[in-house]
C-alpha atoms as a PDB file:
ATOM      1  CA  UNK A   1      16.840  -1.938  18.598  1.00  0.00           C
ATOM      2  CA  UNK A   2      16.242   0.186  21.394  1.00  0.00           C
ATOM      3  CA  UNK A   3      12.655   0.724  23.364  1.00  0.00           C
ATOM      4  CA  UNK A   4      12.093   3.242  21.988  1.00  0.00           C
ATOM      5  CA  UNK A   5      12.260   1.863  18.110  1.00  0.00           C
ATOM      6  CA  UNK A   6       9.272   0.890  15.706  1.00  0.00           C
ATOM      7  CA  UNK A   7       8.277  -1.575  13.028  1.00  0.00           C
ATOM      8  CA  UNK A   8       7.642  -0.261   9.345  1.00  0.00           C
ATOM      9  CA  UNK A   9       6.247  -2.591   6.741  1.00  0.00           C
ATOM     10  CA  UNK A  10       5.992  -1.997   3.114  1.00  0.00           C
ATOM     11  CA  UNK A  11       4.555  -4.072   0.351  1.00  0.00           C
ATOM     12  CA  UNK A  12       6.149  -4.576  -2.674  1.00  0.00           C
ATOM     13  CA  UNK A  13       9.469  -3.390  -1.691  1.00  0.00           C
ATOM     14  CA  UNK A  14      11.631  -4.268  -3.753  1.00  0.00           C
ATOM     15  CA  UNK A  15      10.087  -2.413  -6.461  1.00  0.00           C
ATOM     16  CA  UNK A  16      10.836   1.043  -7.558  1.00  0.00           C
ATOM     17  CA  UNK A  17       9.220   3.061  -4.898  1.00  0.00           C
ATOM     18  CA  UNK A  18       8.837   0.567  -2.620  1.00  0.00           C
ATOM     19  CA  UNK A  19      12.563   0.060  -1.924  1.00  0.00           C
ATOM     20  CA  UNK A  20      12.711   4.082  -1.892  1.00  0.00           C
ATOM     21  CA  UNK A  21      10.162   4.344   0.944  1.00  0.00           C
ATOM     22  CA  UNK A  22      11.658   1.202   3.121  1.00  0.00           C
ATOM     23  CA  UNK A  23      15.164   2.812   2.350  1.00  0.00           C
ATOM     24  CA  UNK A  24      13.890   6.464   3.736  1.00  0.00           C
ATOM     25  CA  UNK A  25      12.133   4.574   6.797  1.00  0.00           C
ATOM     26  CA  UNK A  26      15.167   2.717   7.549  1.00  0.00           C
ATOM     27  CA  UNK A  27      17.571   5.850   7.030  1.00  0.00           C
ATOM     28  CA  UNK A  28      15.831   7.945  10.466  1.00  0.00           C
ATOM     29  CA  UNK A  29      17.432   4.529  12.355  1.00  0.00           C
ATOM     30  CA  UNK A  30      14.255   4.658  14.437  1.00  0.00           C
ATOM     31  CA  UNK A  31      12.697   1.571  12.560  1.00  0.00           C
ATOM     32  CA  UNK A  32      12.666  -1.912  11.994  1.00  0.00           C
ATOM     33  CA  UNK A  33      11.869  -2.167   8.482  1.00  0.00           C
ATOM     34  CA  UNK A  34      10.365  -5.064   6.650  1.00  0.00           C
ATOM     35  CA  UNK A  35      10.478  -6.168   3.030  1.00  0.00           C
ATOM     36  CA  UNK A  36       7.555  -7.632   2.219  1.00  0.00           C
ATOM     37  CA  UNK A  37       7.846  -8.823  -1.219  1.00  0.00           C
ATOM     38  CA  UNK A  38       6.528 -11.985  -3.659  1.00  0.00           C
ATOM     39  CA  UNK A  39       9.524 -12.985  -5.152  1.00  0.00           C
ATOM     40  CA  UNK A  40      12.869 -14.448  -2.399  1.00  0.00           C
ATOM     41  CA  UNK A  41      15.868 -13.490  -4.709  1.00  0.00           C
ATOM     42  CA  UNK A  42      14.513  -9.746  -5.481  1.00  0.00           C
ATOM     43  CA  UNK A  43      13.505  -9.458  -1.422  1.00  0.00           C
ATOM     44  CA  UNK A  44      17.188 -10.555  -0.759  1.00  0.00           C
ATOM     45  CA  UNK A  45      19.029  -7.796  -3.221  1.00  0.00           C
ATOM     46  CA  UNK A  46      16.597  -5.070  -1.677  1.00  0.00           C
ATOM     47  CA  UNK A  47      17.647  -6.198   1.596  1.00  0.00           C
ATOM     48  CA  UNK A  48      20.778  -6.090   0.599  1.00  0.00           C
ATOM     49  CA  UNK A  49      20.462  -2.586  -0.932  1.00  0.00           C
ATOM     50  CA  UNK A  50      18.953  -0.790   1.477  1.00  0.00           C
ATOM     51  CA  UNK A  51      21.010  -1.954   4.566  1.00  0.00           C
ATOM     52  CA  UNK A  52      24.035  -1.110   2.415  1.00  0.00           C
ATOM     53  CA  UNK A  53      22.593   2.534   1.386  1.00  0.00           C
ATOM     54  CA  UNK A  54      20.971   3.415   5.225  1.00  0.00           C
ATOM     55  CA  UNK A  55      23.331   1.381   7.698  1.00  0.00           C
ATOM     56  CA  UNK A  56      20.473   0.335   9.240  1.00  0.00           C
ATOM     57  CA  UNK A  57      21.416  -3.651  10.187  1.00  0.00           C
ATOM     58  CA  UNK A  58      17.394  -4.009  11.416  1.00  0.00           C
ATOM     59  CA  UNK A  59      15.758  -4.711   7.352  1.00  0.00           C
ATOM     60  CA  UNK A  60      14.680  -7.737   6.643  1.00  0.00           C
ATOM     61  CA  UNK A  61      12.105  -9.258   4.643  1.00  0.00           C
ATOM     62  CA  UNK A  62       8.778 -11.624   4.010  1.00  0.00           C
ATOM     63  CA  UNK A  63       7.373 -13.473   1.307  1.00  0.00           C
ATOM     64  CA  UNK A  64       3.628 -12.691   0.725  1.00  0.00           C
ATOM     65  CA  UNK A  65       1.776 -12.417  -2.500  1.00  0.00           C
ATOM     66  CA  UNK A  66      -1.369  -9.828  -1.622  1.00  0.00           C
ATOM     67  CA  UNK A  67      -2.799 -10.817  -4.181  1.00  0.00           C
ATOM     68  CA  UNK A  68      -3.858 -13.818  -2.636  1.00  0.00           C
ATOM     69  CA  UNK A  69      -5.549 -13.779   0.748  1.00  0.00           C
ATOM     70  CA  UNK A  70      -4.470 -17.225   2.033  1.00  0.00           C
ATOM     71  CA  UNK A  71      -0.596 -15.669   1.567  1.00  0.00           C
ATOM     72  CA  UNK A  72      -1.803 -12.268   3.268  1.00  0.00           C
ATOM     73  CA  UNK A  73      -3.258 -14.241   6.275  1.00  0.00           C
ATOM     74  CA  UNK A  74      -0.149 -16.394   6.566  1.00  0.00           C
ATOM     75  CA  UNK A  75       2.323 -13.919   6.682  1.00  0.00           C
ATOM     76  CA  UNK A  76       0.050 -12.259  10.121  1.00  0.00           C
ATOM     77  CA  UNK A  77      -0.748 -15.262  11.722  1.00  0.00           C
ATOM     78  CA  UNK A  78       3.495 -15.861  11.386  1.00  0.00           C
ATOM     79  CA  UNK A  79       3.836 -12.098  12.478  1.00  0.00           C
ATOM     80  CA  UNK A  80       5.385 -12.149  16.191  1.00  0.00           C
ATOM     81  CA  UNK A  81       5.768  -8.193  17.726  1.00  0.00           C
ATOM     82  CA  UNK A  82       4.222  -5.057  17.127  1.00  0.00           C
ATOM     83  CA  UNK A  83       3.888  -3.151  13.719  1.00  0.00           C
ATOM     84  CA  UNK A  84       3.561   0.328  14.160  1.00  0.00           C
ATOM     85  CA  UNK A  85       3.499   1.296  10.232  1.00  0.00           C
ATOM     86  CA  UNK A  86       2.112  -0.238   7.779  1.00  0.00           C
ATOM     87  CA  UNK A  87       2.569   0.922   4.136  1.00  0.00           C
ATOM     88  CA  UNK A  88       0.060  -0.783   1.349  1.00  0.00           C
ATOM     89  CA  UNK A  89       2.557  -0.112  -2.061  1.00  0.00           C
ATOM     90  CA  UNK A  90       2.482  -3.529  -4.076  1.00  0.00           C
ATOM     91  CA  UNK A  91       0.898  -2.961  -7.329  1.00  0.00           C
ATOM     92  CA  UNK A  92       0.639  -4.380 -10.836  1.00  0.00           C
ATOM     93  CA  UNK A  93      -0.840  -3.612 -13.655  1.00  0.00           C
ATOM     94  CA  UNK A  94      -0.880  -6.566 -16.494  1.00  0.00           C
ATOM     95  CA  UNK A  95      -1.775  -5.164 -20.209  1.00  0.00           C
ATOM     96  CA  UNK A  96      -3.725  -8.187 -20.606  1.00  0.00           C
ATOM     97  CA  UNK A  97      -6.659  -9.399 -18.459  1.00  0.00           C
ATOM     98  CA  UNK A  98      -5.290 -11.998 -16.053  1.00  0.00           C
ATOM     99  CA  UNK A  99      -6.884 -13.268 -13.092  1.00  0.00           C
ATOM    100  CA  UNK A 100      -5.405 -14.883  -9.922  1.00  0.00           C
ATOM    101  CA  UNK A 101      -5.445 -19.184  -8.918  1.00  0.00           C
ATOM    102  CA  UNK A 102      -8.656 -17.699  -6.716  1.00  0.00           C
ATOM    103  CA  UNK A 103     -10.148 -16.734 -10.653  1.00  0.00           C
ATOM    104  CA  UNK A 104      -9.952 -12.521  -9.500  1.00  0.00           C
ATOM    105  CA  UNK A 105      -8.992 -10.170 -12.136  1.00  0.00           C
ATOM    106  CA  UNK A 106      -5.128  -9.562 -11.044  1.00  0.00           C
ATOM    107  CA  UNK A 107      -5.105  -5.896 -11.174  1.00  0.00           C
ATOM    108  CA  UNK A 108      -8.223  -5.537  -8.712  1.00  0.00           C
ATOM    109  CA  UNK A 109      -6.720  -8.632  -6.290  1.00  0.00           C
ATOM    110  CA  UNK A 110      -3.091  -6.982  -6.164  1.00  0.00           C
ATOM    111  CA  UNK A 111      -4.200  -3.499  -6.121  1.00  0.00           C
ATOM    112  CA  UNK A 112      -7.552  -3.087  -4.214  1.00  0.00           C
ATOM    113  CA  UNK A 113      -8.207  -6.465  -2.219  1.00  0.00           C
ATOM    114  CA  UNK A 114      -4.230  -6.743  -1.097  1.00  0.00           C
ATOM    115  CA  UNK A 115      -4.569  -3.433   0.549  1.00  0.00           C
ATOM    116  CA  UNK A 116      -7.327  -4.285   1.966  1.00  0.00           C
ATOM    117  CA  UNK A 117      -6.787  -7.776   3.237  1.00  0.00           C
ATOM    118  CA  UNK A 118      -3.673  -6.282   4.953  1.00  0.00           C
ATOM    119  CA  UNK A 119      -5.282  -3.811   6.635  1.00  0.00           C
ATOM    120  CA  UNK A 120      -7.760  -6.396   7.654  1.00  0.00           C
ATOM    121  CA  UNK A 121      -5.152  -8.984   8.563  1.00  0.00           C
ATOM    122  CA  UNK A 122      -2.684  -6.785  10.437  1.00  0.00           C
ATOM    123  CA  UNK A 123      -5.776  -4.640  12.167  1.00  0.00           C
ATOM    124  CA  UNK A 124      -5.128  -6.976  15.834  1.00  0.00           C
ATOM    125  CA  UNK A 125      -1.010  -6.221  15.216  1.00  0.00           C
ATOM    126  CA  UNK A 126      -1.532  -2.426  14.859  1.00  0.00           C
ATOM    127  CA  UNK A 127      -3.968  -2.327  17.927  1.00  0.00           C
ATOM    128  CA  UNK A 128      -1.911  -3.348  19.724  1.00  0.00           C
ATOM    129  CA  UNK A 129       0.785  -1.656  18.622  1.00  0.00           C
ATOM    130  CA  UNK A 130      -0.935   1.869  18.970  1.00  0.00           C
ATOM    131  CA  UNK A 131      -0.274   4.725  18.067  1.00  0.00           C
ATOM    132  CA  UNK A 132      -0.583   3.425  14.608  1.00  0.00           C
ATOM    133  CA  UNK A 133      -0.721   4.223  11.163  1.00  0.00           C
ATOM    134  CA  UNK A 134      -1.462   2.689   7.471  1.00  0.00           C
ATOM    135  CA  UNK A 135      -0.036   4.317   4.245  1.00  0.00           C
ATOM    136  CA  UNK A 136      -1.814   3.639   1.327  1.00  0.00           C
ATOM    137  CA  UNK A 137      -0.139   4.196  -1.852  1.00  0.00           C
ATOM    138  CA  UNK A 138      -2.593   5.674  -4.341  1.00  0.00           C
ATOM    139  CA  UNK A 139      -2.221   8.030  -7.313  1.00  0.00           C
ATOM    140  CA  UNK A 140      -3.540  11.027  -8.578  1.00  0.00           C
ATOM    141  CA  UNK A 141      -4.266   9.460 -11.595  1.00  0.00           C
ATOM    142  CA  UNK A 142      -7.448   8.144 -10.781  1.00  0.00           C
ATOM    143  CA  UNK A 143     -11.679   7.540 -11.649  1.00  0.00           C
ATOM    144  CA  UNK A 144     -13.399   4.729 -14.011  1.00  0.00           C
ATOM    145  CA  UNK A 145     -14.540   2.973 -10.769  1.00  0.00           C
ATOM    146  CA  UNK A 146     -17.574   1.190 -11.675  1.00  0.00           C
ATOM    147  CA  UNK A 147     -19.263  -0.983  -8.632  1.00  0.00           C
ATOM    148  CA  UNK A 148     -20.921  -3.211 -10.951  1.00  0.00           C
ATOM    149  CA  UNK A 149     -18.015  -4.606 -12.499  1.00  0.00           C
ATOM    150  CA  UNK A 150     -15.255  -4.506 -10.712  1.00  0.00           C
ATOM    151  CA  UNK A 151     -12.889  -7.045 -12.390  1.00  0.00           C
ATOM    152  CA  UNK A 152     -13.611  -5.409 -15.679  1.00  0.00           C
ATOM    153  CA  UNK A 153     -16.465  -9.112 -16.701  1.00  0.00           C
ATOM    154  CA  UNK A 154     -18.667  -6.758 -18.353  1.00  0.00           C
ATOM    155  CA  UNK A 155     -16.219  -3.867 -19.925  1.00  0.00           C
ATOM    156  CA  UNK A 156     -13.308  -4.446 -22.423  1.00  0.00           C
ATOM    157  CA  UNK A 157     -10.665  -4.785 -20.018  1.00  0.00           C
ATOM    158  CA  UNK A 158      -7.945  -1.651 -20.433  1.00  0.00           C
ATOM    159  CA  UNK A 159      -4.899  -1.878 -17.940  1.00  0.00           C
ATOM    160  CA  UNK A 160      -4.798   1.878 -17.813  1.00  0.00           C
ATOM    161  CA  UNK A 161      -8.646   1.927 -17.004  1.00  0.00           C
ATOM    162  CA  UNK A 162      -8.143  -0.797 -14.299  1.00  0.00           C
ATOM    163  CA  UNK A 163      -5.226   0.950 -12.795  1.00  0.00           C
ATOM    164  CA  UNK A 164      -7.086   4.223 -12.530  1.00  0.00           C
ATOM    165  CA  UNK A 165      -9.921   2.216 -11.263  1.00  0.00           C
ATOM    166  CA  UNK A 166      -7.733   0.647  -8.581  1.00  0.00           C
ATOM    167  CA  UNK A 167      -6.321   3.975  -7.146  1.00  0.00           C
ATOM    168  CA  UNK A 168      -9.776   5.622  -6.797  1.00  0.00           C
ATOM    169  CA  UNK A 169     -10.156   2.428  -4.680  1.00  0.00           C
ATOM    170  CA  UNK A 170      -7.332   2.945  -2.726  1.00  0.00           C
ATOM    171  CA  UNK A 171      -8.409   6.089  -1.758  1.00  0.00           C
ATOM    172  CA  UNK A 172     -11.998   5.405  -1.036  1.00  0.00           C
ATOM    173  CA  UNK A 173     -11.311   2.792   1.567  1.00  0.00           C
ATOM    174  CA  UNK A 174      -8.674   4.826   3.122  1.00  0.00           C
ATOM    175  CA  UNK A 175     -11.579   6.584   4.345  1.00  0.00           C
ATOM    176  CA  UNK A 176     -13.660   3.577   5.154  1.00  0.00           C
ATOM    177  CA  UNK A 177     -10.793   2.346   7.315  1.00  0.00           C
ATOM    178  CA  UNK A 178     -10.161   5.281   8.677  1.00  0.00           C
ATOM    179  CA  UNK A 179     -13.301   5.708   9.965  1.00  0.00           C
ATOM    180  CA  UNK A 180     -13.758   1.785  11.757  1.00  0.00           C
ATOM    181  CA  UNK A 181     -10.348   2.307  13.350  1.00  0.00           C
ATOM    182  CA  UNK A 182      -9.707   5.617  14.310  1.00  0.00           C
ATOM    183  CA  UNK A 183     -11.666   4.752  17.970  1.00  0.00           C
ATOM    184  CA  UNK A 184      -8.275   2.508  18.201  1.00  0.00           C
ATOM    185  CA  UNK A 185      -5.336   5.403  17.341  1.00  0.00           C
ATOM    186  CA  UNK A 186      -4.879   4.054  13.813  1.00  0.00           C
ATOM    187  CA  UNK A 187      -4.291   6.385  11.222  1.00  0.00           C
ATOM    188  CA  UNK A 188      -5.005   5.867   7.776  1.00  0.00           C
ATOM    189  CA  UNK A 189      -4.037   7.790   5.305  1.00  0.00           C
ATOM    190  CA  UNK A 190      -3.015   7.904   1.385  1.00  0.00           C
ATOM    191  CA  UNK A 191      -1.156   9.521  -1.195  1.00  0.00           C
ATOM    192  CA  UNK A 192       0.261  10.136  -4.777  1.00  0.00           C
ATOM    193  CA  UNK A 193       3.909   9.343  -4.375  1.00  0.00           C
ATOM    194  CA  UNK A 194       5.362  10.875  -7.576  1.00  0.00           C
ATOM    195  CA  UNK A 195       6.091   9.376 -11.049  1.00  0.00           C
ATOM    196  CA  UNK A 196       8.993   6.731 -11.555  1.00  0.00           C
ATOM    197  CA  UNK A 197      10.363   5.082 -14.407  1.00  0.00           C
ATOM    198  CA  UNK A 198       9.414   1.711 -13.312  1.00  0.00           C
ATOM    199  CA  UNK A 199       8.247  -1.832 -14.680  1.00  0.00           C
ATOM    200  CA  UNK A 200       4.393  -0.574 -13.728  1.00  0.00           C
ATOM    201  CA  UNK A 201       4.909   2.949 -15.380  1.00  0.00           C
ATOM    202  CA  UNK A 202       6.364   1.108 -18.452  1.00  0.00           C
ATOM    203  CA  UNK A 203       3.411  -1.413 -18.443  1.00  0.00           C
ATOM    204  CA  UNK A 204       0.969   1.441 -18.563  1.00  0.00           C
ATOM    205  CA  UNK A 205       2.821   2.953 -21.270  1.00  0.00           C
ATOM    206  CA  UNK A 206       4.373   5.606 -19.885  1.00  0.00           C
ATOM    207  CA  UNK A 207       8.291   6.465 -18.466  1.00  0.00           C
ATOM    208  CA  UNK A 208       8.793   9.250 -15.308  1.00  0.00           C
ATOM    209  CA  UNK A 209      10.049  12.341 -14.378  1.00  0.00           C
ATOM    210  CA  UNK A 210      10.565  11.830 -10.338  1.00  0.00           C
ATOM    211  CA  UNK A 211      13.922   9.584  -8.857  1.00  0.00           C
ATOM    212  CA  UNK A 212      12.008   6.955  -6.658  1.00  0.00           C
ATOM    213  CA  UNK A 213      14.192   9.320  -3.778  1.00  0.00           C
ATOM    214  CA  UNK A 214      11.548  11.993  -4.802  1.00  0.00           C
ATOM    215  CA  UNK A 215       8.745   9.955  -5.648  1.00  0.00           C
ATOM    216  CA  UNK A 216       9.068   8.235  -2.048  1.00  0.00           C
ATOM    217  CA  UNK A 217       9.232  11.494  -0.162  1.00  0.00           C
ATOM    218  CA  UNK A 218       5.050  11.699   0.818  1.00  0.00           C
ATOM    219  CA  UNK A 219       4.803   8.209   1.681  1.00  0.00           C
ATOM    220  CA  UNK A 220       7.858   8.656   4.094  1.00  0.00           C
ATOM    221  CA  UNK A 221       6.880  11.365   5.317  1.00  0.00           C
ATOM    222  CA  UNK A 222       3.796  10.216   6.793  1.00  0.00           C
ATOM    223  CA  UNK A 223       5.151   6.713   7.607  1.00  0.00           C
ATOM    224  CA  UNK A 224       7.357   8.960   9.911  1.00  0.00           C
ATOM    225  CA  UNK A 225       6.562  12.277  10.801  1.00  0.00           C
ATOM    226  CA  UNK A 226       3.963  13.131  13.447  1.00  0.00           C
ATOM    227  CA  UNK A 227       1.599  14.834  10.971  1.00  0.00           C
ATOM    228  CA  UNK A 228       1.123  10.679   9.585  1.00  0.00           C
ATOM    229  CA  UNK A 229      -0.838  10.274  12.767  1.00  0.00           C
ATOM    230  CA  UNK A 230      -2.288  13.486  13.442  1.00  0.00           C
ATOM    231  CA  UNK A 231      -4.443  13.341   9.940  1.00  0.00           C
ATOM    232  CA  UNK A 232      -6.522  10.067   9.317  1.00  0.00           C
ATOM    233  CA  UNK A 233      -8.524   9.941   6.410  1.00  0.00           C
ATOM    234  CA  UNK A 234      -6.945  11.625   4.107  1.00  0.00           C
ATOM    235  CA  UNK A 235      -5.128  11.835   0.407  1.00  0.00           C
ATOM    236  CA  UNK A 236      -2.240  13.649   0.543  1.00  0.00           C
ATOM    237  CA  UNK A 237       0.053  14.765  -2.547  1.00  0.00           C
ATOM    238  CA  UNK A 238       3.594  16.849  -2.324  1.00  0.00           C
ATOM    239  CA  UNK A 239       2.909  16.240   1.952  1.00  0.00           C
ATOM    240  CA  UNK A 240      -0.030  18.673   1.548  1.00  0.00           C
ATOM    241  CA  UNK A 241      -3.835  17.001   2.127  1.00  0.00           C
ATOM    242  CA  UNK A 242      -5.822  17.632  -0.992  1.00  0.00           C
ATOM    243  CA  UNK A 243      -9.419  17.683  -1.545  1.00  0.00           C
ATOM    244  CA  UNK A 244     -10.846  13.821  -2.539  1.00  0.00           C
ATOM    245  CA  UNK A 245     -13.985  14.222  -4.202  1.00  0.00           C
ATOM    246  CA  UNK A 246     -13.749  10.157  -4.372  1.00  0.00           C
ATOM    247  CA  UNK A 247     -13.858  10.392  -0.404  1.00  0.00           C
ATOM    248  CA  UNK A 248     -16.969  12.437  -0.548  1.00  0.00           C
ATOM    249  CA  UNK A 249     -19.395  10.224  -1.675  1.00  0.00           C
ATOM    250  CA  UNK A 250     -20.220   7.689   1.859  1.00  0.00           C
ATOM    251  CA  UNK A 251     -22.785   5.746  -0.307  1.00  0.00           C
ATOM    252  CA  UNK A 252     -20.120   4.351  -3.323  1.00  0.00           C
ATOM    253  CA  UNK A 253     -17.540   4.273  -0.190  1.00  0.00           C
ATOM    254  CA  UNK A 254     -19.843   1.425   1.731  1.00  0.00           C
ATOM    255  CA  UNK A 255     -21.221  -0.255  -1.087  1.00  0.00           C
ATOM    256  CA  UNK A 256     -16.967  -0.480  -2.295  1.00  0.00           C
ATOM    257  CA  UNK A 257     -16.314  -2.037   1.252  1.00  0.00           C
ATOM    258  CA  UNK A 258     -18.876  -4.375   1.224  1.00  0.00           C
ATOM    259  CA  UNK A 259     -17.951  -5.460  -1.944  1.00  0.00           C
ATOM    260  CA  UNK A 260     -14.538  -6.156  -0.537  1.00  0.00           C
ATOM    261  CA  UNK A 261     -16.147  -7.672   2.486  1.00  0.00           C
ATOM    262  CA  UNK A 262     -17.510 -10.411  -0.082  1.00  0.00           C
ATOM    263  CA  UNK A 263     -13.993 -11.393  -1.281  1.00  0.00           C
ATOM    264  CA  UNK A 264     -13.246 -14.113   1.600  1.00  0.00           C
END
């Protein structure tokens, strides 16, 4: 890669729209772009696929399962280089209640604490790297947060409920983080990305209008345009910032983050 070349990351991308974004990072041939993904064989195909579509020879991949800290802090402490992007995408969203080795409820360990264990991982990385950014993959299908039960103990645990619950989250700390590490020229910012046909759609019960092409076009579009780093803070949908009433209410927004904070 030339000098003048950057690093792109994106969790869970060998999914759906996760292969979609890396594959319209890698296409501009100004990135590196890495693959991070749970499973080897489905990181490998992606690989596979998206050098083949883009002709970009710099994709690669890592293993990491965010839904697990120890496997979040392994994969930085192995990290050699800068990372200039960072785009938080891995989701799931089990129709049963399951909960991780570490006894969290999956959906809220893979959806809420992965992005935000990355962030806080990878925070030295994209200081250093600055001018950075982080992407965070939210939805516009969103609300249902409740503070006092996060990993659904107390309610009858719904998958739909949880997943909404997750992506007001998403977008909540987007703002938190935006506002510790803006004083360091990191951008954070999230989005809706569209709706795909995809094993998460399907497990929430529904199917999807938008080709992951289409679906990936906002999160690419801030993972690569200069507009990604000029907003921070923001929830962006169609590459338009929207109003968050989620990101307008500071109290819920700390008292989320230091709920995170407890999860170490």
């Amino acid at each position: 890669m030339n000098s003048n070349s950057r690093v792109a990351m994106i969790t869970g991308a060998n999914g759906a729209i996760g292969k979609a974004v890396a594959q319209g990072i890698a296409e501009t041939g100004d990135f590196e772009v890495i693959l991070a993904c749970r499973d080897e064989a489905r990181a490998q195909r992606a690989v596979r696929d998206v050098t083949r579509a883009t002709g970009n020879q710099h994709v690669r991949y890592e293993l990491v399962d965010v839904s697990r800290q120890a496997s979040i802090q392994s994969l930085a402490d192995r990290w050699q280089g800068p990372l200039h992007v960072l785009v938080n995408n891995a989701g799931a969203t089990p129709r049963g209640r399951e909960e991780t080795p570490e006894g969290i409820e999956v959906q809220f360990a893979t959806n809420v604490l992965g992005y935000f264990w990355m962030i806080q991982a990878f925070t030295g990385h994209l200081r250093r790297s600055a001018p950075a950014r982080v992407i965070n993959v939210a939805s516009y299908w969103t609300g249902d947060l409740d503070l006092d039960d996060l990993e659904f103990e107390a309610r009858r645990y719904d998958n739909g409920r949880a997943y909404r619950q997750s992506k007001q989250a998403n977008r909540m700390l987007t703002v938190a983080f935006a506002q510790r590490l803006e004083p360091y020229k990191i951008a954070v910012n999230a989005c809706h990305p569209g709706d795909v046909n995809s094993k998460l759609s399907n497990d929430l019960g529904f199917g999807g209008s938008d080709s992951p092409e289409a679906a990936a076009r906002t999160p690419v579009w801030l993972a690569t345009d200069p507009a990604g780093q000029e907003y921070t803070g923001k929830y962006f949908d169609n590459l338009r910032p929207v109003r968050d009433r989620f990101a307008e209410d500071q109290a819920a927004i700390e008292r989320l983050f230091q709920a995170c904070l407890e999860y170490q």
